[in-house]
N, C-alpha and C. Protein backbone atom coordinates (compact mmCIF):
# COMPACT_ATOMS: atom_id res chain seq x y z
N UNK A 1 -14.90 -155.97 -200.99
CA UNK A 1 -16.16 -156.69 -201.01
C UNK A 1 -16.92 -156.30 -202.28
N UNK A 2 -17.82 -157.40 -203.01
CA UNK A 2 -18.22 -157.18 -204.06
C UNK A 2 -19.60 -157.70 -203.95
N UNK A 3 -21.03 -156.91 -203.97
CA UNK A 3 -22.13 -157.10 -203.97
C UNK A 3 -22.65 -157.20 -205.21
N UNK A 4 -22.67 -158.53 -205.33
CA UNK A 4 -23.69 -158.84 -206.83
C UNK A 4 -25.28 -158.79 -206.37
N UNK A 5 -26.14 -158.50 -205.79
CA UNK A 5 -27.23 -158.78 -205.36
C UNK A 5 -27.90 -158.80 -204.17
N UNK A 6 -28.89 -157.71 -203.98
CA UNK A 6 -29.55 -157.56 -202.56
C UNK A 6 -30.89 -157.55 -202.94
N UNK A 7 -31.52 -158.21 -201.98
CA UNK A 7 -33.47 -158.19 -201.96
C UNK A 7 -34.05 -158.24 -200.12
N UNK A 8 -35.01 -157.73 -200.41
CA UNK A 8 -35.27 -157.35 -199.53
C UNK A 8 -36.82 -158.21 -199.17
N UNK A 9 -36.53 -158.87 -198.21
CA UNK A 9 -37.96 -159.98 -198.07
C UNK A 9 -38.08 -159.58 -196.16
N UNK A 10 -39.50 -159.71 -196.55
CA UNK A 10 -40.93 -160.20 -195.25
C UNK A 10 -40.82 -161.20 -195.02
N UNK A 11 -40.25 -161.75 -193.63
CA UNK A 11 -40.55 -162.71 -193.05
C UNK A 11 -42.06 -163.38 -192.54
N UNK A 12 -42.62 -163.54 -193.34
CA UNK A 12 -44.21 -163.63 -192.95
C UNK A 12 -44.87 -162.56 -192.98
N UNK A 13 -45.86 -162.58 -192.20
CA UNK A 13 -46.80 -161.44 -191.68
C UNK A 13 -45.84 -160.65 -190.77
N UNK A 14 -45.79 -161.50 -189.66
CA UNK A 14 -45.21 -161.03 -188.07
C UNK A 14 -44.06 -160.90 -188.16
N UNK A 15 -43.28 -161.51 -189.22
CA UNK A 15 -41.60 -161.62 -188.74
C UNK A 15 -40.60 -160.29 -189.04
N UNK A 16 -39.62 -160.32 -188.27
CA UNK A 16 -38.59 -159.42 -189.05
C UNK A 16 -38.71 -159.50 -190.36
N UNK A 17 -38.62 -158.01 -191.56
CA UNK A 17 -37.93 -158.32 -192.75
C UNK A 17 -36.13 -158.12 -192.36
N UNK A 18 -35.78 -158.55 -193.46
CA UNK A 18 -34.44 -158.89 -193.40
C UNK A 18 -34.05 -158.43 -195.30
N UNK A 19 -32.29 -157.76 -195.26
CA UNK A 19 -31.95 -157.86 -196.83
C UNK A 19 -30.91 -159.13 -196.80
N UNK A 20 -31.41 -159.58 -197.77
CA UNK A 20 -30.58 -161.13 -198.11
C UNK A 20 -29.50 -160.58 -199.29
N UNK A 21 -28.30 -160.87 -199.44
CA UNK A 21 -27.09 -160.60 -200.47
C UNK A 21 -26.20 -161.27 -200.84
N UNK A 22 -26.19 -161.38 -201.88
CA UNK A 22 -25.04 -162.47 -202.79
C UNK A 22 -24.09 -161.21 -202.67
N UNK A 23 -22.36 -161.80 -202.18
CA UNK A 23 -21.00 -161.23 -202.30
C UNK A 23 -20.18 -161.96 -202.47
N UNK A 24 -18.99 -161.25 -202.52
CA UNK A 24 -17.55 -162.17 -202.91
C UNK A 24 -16.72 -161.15 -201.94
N UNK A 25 -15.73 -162.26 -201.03
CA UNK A 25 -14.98 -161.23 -200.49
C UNK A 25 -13.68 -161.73 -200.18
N UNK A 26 -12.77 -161.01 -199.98
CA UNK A 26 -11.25 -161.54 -199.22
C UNK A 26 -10.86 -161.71 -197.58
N UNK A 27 -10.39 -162.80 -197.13
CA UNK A 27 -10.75 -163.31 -196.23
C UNK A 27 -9.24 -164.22 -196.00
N UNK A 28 -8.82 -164.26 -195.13
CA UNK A 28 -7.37 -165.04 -194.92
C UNK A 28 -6.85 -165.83 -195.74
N UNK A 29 -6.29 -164.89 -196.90
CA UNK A 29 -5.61 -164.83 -198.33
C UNK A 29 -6.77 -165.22 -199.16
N UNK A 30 -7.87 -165.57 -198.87
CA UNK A 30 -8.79 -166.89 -200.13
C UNK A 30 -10.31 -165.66 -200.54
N UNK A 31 -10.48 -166.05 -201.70
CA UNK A 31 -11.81 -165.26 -201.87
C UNK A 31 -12.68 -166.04 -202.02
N UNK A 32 -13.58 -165.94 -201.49
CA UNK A 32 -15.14 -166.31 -201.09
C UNK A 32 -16.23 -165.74 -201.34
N UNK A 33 -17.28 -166.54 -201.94
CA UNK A 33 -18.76 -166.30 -202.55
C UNK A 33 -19.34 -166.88 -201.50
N UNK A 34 -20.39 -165.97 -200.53
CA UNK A 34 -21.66 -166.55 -200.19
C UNK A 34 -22.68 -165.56 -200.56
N UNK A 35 -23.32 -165.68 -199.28
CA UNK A 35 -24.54 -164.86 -198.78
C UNK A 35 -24.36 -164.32 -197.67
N UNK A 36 -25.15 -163.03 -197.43
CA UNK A 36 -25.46 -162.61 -195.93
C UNK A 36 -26.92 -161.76 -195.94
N UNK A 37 -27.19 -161.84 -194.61
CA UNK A 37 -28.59 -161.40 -194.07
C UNK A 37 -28.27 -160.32 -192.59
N UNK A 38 -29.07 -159.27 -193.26
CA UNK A 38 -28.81 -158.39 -192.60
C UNK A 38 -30.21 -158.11 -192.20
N UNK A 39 -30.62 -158.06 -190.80
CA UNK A 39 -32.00 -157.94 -189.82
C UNK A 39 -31.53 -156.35 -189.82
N UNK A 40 -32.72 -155.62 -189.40
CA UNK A 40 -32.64 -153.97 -188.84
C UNK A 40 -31.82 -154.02 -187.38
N UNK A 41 -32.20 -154.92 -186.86
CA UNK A 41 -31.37 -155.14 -185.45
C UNK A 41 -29.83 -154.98 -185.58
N UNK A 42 -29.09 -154.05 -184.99
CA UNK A 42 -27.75 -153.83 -185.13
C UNK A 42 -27.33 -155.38 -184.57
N UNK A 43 -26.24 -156.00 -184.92
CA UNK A 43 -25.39 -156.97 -184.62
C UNK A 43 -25.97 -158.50 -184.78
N UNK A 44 -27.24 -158.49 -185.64
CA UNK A 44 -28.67 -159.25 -186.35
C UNK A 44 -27.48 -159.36 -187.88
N UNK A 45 -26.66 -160.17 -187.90
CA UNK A 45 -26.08 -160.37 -189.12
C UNK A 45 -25.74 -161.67 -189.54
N UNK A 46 -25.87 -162.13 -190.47
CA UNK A 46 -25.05 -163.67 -190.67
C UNK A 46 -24.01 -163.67 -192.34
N UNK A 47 -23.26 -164.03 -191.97
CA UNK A 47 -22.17 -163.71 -193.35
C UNK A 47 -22.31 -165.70 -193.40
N UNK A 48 -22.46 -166.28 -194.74
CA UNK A 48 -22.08 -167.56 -194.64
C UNK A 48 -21.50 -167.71 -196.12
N UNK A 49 -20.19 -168.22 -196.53
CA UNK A 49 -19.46 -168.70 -197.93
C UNK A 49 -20.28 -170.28 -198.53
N UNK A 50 -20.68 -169.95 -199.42
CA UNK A 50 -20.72 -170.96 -200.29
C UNK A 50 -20.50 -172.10 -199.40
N UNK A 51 -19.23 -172.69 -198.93
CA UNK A 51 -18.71 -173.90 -198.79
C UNK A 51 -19.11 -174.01 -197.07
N UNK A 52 -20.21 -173.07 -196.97
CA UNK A 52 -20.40 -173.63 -195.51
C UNK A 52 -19.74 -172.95 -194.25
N UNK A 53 -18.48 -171.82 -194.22
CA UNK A 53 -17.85 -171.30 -193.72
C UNK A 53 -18.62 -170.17 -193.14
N UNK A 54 -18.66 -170.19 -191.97
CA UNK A 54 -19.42 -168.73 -191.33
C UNK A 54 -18.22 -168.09 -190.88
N UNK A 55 -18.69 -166.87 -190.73
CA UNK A 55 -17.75 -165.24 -190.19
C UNK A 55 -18.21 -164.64 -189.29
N UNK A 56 -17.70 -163.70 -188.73
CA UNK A 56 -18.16 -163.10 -187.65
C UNK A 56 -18.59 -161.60 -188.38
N UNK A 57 -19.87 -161.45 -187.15
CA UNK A 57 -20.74 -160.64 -188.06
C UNK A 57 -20.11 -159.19 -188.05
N UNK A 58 -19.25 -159.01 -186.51
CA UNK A 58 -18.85 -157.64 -187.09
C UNK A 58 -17.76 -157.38 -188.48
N UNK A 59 -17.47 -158.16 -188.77
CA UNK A 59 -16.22 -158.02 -189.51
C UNK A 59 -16.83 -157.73 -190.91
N UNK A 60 -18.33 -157.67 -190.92
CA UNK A 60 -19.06 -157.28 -192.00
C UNK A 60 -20.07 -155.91 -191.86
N UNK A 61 -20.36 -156.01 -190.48
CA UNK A 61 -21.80 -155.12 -190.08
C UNK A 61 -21.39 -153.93 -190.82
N UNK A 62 -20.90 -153.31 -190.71
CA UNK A 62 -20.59 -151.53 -190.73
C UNK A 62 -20.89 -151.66 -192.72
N UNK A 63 -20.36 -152.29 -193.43
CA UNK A 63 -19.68 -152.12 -194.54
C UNK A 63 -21.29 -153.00 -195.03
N UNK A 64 -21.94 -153.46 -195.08
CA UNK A 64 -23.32 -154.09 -195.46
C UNK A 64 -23.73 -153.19 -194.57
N UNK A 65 -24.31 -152.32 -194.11
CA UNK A 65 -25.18 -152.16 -193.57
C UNK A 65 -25.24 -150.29 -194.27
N UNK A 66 -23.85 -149.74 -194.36
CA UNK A 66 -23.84 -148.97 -195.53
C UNK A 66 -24.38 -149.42 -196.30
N UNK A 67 -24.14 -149.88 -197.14
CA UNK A 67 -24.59 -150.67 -198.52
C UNK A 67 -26.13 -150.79 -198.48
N UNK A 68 -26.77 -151.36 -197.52
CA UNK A 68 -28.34 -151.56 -197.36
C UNK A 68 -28.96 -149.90 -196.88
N UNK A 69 -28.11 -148.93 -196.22
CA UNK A 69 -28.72 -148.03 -196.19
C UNK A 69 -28.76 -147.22 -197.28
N UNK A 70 -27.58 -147.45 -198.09
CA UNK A 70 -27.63 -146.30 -199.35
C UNK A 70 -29.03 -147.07 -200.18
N UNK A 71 -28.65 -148.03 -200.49
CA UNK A 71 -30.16 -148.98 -201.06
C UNK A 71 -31.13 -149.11 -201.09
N UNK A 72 -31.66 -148.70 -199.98
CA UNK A 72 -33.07 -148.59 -199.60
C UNK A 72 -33.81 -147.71 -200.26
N UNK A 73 -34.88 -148.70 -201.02
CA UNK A 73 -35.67 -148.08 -201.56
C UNK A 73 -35.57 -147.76 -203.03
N UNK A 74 -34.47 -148.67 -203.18
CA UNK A 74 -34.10 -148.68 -204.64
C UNK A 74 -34.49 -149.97 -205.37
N UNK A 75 -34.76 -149.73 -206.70
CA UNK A 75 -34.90 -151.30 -207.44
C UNK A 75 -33.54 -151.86 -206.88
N UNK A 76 -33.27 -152.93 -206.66
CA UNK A 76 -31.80 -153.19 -206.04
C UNK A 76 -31.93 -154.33 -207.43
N UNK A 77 -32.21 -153.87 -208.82
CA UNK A 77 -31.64 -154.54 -210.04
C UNK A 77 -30.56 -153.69 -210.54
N UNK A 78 -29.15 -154.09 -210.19
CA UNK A 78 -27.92 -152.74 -210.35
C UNK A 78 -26.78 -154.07 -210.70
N UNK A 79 -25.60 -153.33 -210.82
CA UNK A 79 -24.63 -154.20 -211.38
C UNK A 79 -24.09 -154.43 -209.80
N UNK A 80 -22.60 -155.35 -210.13
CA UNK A 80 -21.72 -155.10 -208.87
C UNK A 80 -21.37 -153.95 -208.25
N UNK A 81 -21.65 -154.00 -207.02
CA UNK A 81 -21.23 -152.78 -206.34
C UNK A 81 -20.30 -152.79 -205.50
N UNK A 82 -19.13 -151.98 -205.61
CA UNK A 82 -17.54 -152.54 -205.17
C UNK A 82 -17.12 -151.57 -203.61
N UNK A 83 -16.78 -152.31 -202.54
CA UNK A 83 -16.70 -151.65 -201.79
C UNK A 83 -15.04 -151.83 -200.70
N UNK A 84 -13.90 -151.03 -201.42
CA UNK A 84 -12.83 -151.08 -200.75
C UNK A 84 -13.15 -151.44 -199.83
């Protein structure tokens, strides 16, 4: 998995914040660019590809959610961050 980009937004006043992330990943032989959103709520995940293709969230949680904890609290202006 390859994280080009994480930010971290307020849902409103009241709402969950959430980190939003541009990746690229490998996936039944094919590599794929979307996004995902990661809520504080464990199993609060959405992985979606570019072309519209959703995933299941555990198959991401553990491995983004590292990633957002090492992060926190960082300018998250960084290069790709590569994660066997």
């Amino acid at each position: 998995m390859i994280i080009q980009s994480c930010r971290y937004h307020r849902n409103g006043v009241a709402g969950a914040g959430f980190y939003a992330l541009r990746l690229t990943w490998k996936a039944d032989r094919r590599t794929y660019s979307g996004s995902a959103i990661v809520f504080d709520e464990i199993g609060h995940v959405a992985v979606v590809a570019d072309d519209g293709t959703g995933f299941r969230c555990e198959d991401f949680e553990d491995e983004l959610r590292t990633f957002v904890d090492s992060a926190a609290g960082q300018d998250m202006a960084f290069g790709d961050w590569v994660q066997a």
